[in-house]
PDB file of N, CA and C in Angstrom:
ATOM      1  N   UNK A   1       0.825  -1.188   0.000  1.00  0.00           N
ATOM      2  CA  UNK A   1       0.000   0.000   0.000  1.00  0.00           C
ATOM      3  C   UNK A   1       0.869   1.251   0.000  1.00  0.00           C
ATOM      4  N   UNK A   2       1.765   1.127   0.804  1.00  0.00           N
ATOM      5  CA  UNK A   2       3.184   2.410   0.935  1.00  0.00           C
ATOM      6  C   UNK A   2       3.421   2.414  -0.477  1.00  0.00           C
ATOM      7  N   UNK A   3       3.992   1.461  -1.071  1.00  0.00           N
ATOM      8  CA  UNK A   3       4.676   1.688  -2.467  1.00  0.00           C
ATOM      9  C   UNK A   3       3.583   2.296  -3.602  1.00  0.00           C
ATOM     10  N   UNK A   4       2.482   1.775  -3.216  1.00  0.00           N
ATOM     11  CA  UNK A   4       1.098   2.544  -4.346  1.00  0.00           C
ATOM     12  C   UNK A   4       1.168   4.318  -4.155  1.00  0.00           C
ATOM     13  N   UNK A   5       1.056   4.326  -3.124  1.00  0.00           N
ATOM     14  CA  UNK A   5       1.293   6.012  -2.694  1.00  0.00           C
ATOM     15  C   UNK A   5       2.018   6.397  -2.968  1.00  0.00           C
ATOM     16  N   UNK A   6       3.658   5.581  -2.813  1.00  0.00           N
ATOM     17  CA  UNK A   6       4.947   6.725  -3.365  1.00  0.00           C
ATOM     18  C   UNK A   6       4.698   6.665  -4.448  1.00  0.00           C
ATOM     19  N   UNK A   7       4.461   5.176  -5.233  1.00  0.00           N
ATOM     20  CA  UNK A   7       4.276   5.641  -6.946  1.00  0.00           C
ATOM     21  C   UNK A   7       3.078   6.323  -7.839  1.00  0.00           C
ATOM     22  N   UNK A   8       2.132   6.784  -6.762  1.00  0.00           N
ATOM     23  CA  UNK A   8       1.239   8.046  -7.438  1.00  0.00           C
ATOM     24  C   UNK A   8       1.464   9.431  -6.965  1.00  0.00           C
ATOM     25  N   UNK A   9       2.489   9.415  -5.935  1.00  0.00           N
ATOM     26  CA  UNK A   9       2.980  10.879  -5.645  1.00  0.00           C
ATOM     27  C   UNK A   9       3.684  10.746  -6.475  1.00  0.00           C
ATOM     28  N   UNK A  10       4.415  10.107  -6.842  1.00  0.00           N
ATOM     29  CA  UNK A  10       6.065  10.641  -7.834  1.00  0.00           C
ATOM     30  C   UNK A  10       5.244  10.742  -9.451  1.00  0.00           C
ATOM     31  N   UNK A  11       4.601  10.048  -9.624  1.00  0.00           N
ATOM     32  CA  UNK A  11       4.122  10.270 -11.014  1.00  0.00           C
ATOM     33  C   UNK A  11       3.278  11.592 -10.954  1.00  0.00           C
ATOM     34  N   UNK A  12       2.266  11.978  -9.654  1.00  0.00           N
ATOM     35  CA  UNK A  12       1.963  13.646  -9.568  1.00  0.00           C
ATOM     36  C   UNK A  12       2.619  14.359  -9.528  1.00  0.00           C
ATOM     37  N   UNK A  13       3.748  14.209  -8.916  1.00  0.00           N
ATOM     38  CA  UNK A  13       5.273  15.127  -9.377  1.00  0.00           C
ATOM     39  C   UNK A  13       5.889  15.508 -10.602  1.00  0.00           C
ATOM     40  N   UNK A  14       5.900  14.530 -11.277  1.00  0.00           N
ATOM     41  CA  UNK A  14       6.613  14.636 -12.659  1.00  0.00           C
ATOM     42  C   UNK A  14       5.483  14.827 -13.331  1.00  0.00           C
ATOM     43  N   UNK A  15       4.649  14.311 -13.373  1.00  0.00           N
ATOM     44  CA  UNK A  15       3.558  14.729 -14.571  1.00  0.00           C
ATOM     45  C   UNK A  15       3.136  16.477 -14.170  1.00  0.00           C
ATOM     46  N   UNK A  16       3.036  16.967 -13.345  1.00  0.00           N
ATOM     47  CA  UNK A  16       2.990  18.221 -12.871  1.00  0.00           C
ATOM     48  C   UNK A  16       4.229  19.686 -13.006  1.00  0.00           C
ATOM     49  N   UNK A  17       5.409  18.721 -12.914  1.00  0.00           N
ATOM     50  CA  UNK A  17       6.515  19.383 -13.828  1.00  0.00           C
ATOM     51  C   UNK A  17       6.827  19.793 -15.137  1.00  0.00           C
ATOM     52  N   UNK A  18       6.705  20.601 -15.808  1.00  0.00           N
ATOM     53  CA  UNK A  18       6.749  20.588 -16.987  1.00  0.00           C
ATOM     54  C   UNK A  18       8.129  21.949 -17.286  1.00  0.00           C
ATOM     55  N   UNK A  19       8.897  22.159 -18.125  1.00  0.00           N
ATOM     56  CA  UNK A  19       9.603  23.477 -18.932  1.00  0.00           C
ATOM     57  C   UNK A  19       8.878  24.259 -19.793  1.00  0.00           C
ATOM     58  N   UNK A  20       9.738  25.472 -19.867  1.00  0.00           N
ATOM     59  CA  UNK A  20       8.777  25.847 -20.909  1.00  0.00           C
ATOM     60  C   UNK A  20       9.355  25.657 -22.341  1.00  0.00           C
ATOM     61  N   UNK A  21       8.675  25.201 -23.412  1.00  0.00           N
ATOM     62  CA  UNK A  21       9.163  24.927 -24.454  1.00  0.00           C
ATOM     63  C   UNK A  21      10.704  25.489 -25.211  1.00  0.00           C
ATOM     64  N   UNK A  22      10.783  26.724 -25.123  1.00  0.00           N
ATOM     65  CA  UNK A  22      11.675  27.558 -25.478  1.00  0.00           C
ATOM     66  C   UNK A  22      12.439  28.277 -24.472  1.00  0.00           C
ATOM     67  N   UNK A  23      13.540  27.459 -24.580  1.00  0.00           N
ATOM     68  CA  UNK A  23      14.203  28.548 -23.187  1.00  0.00           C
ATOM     69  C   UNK A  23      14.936  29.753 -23.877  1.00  0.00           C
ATOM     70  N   UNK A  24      14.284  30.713 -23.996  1.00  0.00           N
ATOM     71  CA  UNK A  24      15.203  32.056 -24.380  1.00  0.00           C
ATOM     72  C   UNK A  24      15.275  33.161 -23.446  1.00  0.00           C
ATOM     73  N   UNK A  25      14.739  33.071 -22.070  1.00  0.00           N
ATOM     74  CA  UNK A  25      15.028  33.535 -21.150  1.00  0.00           C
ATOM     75  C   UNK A  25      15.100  33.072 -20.133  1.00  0.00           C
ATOM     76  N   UNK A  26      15.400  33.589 -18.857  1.00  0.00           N
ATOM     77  CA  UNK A  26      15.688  33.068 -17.847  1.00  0.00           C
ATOM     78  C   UNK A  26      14.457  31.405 -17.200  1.00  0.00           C
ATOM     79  N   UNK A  27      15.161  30.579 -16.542  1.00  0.00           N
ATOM     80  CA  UNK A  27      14.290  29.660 -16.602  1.00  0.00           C
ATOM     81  C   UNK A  27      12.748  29.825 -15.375  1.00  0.00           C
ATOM     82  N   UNK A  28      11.771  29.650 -15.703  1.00  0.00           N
ATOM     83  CA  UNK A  28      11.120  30.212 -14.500  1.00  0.00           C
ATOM     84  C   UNK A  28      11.170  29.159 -13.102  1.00  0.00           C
ATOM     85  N   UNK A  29      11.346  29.545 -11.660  1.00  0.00           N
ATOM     86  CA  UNK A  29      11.263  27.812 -10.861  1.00  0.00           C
ATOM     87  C   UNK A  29       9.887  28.478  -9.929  1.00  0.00           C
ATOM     88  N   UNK A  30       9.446  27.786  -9.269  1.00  0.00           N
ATOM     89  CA  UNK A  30       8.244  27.787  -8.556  1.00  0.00           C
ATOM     90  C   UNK A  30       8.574  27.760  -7.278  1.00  0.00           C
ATOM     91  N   UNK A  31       7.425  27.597  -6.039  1.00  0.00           N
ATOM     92  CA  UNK A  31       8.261  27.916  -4.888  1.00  0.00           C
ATOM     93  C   UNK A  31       8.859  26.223  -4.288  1.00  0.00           C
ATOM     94  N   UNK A  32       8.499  25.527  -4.799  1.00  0.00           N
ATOM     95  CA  UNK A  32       9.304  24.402  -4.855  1.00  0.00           C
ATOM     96  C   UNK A  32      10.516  23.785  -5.336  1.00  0.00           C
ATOM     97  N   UNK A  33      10.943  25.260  -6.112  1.00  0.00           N
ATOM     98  CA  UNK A  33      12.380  24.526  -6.705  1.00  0.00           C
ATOM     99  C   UNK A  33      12.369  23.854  -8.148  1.00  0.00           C
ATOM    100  N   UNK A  34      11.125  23.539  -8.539  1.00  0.00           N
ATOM    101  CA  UNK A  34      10.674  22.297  -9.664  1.00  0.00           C
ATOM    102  C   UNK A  34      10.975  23.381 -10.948  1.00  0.00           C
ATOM    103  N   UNK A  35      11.669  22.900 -12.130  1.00  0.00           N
ATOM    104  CA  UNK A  35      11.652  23.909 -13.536  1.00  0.00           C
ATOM    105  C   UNK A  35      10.778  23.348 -14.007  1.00  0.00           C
ATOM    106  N   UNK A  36       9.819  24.188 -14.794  1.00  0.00           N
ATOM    107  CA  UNK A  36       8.512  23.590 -15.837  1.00  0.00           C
ATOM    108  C   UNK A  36       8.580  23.577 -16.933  1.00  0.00           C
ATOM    109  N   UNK A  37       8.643  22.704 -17.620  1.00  0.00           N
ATOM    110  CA  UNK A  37       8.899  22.910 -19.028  1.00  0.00           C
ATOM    111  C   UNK A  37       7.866  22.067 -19.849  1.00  0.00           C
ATOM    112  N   UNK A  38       7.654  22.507 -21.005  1.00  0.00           N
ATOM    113  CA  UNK A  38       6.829  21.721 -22.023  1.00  0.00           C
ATOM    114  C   UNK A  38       7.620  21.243 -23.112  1.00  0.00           C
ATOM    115  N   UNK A  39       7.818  20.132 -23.701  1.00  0.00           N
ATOM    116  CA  UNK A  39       8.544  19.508 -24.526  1.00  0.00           C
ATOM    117  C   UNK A  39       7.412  18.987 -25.434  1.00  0.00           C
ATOM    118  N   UNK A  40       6.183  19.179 -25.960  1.00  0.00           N
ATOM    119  CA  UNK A  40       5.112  18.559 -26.263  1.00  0.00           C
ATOM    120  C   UNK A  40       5.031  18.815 -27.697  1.00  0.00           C
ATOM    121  N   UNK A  41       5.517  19.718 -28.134  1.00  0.00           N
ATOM    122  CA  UNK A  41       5.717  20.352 -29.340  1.00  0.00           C
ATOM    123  C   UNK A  41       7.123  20.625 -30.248  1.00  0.00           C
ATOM    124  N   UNK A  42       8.185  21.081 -29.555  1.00  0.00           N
ATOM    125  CA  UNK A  42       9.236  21.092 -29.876  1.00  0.00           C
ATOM    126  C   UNK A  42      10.411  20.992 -28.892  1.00  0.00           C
ATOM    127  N   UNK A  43      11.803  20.908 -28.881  1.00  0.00           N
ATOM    128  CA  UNK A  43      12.514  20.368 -28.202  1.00  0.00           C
ATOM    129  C   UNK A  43      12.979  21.762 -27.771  1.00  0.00           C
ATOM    130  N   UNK A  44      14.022  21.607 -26.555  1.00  0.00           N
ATOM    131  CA  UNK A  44      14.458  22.456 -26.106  1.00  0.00           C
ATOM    132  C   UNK A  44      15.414  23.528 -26.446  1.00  0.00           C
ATOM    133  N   UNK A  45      15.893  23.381 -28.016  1.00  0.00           N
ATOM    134  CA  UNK A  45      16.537  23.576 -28.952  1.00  0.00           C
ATOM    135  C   UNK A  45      15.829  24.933 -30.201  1.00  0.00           C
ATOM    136  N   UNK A  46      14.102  24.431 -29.686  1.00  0.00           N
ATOM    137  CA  UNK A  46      13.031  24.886 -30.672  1.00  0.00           C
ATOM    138  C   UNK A  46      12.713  24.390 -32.029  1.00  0.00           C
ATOM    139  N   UNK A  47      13.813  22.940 -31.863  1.00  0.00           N
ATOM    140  CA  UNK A  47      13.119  22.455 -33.293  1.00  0.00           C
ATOM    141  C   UNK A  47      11.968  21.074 -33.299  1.00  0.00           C
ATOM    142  N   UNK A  48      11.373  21.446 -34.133  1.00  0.00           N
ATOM    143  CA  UNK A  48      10.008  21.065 -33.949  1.00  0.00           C
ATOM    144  C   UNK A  48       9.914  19.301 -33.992  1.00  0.00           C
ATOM    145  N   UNK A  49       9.338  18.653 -32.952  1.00  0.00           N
ATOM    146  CA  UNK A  49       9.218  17.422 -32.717  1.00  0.00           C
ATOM    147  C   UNK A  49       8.490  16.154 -33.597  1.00  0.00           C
ATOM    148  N   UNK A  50       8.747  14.885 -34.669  1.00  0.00           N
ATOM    149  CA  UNK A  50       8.343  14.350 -35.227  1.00  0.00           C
ATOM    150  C   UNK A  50       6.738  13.769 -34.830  1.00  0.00           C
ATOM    151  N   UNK A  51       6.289  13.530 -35.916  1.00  0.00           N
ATOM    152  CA  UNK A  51       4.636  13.367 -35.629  1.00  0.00           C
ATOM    153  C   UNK A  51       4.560  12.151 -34.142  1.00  0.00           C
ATOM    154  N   UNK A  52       3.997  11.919 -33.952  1.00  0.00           N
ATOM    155  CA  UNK A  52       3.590  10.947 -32.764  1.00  0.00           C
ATOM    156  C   UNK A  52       2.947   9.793 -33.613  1.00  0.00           C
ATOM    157  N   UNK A  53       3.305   8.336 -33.026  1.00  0.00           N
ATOM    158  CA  UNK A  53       3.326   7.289 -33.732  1.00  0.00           C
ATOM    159  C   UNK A  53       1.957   6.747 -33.975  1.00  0.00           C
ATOM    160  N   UNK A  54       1.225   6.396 -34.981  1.00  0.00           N
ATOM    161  CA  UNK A  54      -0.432   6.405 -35.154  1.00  0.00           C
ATOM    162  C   UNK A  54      -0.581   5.102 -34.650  1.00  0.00           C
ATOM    163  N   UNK A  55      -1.779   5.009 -34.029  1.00  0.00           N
ATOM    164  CA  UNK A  55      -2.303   3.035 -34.143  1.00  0.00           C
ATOM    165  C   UNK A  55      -2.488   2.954 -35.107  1.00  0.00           C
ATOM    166  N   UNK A  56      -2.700   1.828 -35.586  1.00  0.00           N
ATOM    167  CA  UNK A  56      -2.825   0.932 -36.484  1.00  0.00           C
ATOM    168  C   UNK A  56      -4.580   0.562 -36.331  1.00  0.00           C
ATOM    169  N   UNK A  57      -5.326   0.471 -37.086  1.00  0.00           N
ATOM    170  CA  UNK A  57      -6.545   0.193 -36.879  1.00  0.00           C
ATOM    171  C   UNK A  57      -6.678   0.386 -35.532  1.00  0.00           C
ATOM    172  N   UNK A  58      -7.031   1.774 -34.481  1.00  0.00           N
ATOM    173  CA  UNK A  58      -7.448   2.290 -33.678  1.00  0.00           C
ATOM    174  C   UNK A  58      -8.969   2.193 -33.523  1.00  0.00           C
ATOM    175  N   UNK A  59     -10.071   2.446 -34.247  1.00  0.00           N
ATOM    176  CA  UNK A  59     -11.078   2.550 -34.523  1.00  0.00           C
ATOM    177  C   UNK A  59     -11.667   1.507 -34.669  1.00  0.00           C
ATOM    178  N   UNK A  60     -11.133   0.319 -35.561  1.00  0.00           N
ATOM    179  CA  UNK A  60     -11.789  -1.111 -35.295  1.00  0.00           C
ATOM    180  C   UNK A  60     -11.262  -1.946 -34.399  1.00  0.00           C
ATOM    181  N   UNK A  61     -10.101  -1.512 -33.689  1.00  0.00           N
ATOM    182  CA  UNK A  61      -9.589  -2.575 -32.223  1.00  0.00           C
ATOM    183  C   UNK A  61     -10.437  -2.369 -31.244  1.00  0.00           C
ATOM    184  N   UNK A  62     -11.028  -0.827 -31.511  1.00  0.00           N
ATOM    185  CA  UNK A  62     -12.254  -0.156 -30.450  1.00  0.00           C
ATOM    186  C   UNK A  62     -13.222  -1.065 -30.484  1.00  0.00           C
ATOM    187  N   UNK A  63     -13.747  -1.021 -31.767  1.00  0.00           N
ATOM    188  CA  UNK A  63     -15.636  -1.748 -31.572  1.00  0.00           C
ATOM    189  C   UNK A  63     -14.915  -3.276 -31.256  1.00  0.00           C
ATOM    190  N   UNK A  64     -13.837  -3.592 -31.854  1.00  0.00           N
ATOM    191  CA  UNK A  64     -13.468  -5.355 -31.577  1.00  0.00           C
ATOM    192  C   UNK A  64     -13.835  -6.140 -29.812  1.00  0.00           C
ATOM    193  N   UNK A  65     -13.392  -4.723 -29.576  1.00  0.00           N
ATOM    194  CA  UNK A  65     -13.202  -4.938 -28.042  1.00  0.00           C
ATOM    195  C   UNK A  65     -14.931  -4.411 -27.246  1.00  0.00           C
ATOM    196  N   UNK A  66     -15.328  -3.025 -27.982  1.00  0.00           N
ATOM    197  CA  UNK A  66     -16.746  -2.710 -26.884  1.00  0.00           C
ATOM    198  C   UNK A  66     -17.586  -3.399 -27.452  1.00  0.00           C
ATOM    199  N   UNK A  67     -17.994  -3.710 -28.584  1.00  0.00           N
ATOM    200  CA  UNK A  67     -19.019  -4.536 -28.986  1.00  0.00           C
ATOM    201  C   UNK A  67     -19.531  -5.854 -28.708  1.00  0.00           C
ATOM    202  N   UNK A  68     -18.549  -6.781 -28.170  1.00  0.00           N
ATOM    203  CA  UNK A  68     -19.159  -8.114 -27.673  1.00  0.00           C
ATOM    204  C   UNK A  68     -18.766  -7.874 -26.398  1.00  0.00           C
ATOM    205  N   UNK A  69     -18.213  -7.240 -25.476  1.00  0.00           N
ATOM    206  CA  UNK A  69     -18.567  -6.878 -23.905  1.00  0.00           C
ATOM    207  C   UNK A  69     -19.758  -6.341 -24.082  1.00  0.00           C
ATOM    208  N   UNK A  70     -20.192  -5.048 -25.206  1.00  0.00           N
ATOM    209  CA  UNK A  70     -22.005  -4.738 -24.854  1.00  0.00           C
ATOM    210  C   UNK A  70     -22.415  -5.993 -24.938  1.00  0.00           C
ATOM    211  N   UNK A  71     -22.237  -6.787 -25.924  1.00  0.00           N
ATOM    212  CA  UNK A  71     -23.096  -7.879 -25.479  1.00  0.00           C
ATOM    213  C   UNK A  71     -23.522  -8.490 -24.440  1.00  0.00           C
ATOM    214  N   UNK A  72     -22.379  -9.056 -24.467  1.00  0.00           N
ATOM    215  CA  UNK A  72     -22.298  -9.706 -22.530  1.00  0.00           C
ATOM    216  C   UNK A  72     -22.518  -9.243 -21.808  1.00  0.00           C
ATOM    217  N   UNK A  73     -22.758  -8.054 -21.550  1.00  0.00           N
ATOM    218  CA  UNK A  73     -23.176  -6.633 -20.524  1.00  0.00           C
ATOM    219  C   UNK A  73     -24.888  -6.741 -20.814  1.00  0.00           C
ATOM    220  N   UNK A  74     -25.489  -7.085 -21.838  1.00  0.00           N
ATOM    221  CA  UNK A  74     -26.583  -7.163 -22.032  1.00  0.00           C
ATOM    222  C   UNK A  74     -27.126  -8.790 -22.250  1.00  0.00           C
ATOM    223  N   UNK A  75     -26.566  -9.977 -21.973  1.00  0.00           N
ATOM    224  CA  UNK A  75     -27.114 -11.081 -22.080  1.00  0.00           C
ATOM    225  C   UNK A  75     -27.149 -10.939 -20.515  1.00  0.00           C
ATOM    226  N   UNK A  76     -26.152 -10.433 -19.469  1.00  0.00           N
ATOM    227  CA  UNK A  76     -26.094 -10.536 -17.910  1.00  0.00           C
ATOM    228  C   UNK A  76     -27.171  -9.818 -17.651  1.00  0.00           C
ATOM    229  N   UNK A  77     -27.799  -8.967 -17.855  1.00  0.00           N
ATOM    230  CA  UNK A  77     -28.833  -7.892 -16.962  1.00  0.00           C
ATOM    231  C   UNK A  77     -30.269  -8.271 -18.060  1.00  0.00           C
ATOM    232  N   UNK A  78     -30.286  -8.830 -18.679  1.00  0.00           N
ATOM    233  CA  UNK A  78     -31.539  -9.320 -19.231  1.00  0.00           C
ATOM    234  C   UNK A  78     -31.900 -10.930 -19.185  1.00  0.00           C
ATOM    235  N   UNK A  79     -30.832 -11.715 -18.551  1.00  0.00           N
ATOM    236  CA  UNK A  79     -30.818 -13.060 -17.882  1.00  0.00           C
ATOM    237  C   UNK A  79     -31.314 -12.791 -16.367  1.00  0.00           C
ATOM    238  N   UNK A  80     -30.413 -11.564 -15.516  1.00  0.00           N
ATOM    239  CA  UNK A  80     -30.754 -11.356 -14.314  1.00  0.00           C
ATOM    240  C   UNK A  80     -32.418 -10.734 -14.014  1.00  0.00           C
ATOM    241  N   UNK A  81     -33.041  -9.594 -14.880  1.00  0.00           N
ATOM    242  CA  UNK A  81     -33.855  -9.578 -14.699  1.00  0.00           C
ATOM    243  C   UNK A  81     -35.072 -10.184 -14.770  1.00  0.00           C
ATOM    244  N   UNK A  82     -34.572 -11.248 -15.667  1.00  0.00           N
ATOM    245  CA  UNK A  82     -35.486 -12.329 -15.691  1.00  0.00           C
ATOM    246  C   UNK A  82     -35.457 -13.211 -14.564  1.00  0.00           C
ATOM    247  N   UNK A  83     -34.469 -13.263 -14.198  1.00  0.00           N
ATOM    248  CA  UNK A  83     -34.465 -14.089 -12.593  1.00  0.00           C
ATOM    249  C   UNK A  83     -35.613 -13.598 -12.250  1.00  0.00           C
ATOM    250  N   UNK A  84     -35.346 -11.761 -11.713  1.00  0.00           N
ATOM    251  CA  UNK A  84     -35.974 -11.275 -10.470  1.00  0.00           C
ATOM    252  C   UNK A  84     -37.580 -11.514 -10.684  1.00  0.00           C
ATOM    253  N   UNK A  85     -37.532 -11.553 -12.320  1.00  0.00           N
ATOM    254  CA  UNK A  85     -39.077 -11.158 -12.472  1.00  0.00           C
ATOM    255  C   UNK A  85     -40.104 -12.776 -12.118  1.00  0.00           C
ATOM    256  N   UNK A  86     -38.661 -14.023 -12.226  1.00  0.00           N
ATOM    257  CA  UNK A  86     -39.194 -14.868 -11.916  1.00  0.00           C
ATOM    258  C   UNK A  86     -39.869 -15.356 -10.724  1.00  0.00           C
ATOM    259  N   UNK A  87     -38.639 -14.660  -9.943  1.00  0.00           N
ATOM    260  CA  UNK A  87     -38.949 -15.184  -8.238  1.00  0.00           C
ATOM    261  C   UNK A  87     -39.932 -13.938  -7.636  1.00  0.00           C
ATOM    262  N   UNK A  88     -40.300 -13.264  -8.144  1.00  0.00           N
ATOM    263  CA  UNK A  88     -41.407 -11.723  -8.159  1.00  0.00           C
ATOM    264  C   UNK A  88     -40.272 -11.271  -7.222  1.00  0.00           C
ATOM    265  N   UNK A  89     -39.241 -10.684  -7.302  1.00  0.00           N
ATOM    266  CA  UNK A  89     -38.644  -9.440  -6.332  1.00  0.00           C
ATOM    267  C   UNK A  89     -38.875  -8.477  -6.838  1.00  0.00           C
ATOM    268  N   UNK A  90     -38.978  -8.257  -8.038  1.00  0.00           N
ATOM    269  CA  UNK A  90     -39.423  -7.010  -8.223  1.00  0.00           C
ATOM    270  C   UNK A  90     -39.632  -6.964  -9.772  1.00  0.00           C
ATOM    271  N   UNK A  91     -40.638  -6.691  -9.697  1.00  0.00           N
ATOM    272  CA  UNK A  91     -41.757  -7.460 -10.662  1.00  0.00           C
ATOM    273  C   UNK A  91     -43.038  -5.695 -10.478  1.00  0.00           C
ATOM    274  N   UNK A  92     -43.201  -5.419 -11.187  1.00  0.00           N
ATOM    275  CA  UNK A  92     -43.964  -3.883 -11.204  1.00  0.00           C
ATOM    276  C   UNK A  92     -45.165  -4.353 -11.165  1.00  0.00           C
ATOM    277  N   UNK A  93     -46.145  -3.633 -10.163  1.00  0.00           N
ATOM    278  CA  UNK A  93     -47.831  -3.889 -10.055  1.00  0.00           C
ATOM    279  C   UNK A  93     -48.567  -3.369 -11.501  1.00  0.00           C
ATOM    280  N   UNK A  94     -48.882  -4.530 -11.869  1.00  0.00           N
ATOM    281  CA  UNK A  94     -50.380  -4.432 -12.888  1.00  0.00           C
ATOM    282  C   UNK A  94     -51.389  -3.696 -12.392  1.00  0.00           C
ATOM    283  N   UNK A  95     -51.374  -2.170 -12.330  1.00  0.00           N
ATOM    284  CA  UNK A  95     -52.469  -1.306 -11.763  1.00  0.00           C
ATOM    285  C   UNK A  95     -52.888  -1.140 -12.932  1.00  0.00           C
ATOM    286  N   UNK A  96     -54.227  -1.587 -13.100  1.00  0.00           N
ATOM    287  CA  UNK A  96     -55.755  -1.527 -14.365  1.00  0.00           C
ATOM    288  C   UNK A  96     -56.563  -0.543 -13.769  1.00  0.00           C
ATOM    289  N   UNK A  97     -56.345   0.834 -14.448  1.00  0.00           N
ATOM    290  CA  UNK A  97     -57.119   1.702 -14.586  1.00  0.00           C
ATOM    291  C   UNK A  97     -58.552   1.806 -14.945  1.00  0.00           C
ATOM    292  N   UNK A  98     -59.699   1.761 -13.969  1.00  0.00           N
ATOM    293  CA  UNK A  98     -60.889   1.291 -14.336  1.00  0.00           C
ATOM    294  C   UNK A  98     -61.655   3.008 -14.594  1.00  0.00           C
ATOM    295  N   UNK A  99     -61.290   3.834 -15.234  1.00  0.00           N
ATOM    296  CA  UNK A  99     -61.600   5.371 -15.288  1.00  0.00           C
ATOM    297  C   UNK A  99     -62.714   5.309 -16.020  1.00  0.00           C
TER     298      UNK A  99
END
């Protein structure tokens, strides 16, 4: 449990650290000491960073994967409610409106 905590403080640390993209002036630090920088775009140099690597069929690994869990997500809760409705737990009153 100790080690779960240090390793989501340290990753809130660093993911919270950032530079700023272009250092052409002084570097800014915070009252913690931490430099922030952004590297997200271009390097620290200012030259501009290669595209980011694409998936590969992204879009159909998606439905591959949500489409037969909906299923199964829907054979479980339409098997179960048929339980309930079997054993009447809860089963809605037939109120016949005689108006």
């Amino acid at each position: 449990m100790a080690s779960l905590v240090a390793r989501l403080s340290r990753a809130f640390v660093f993911r919270n650290t950032a530079t700023l993209s272009r250092n052409t002036g002084p570097k800014s630090v915070n009252a913690t000491g931490l430099t922030l920088r952004r590297t997200v775009v271009s390097s620290t140099t200012g030259r501009v960073l290669p595209k980011p690597d694409k998936v590969p069929f992204g879009m159909t690994r998606m439905f591959i994967v949500v489409i037969p869990f909906l299923y199964v997500g829907n054979l479980i809760s339409k098997n179960f409610a048929a339980l309930l409705e079997e054993h009447e737990i809860f089963v809605p009153d037939d109120d016949d409106d005689d108006d």
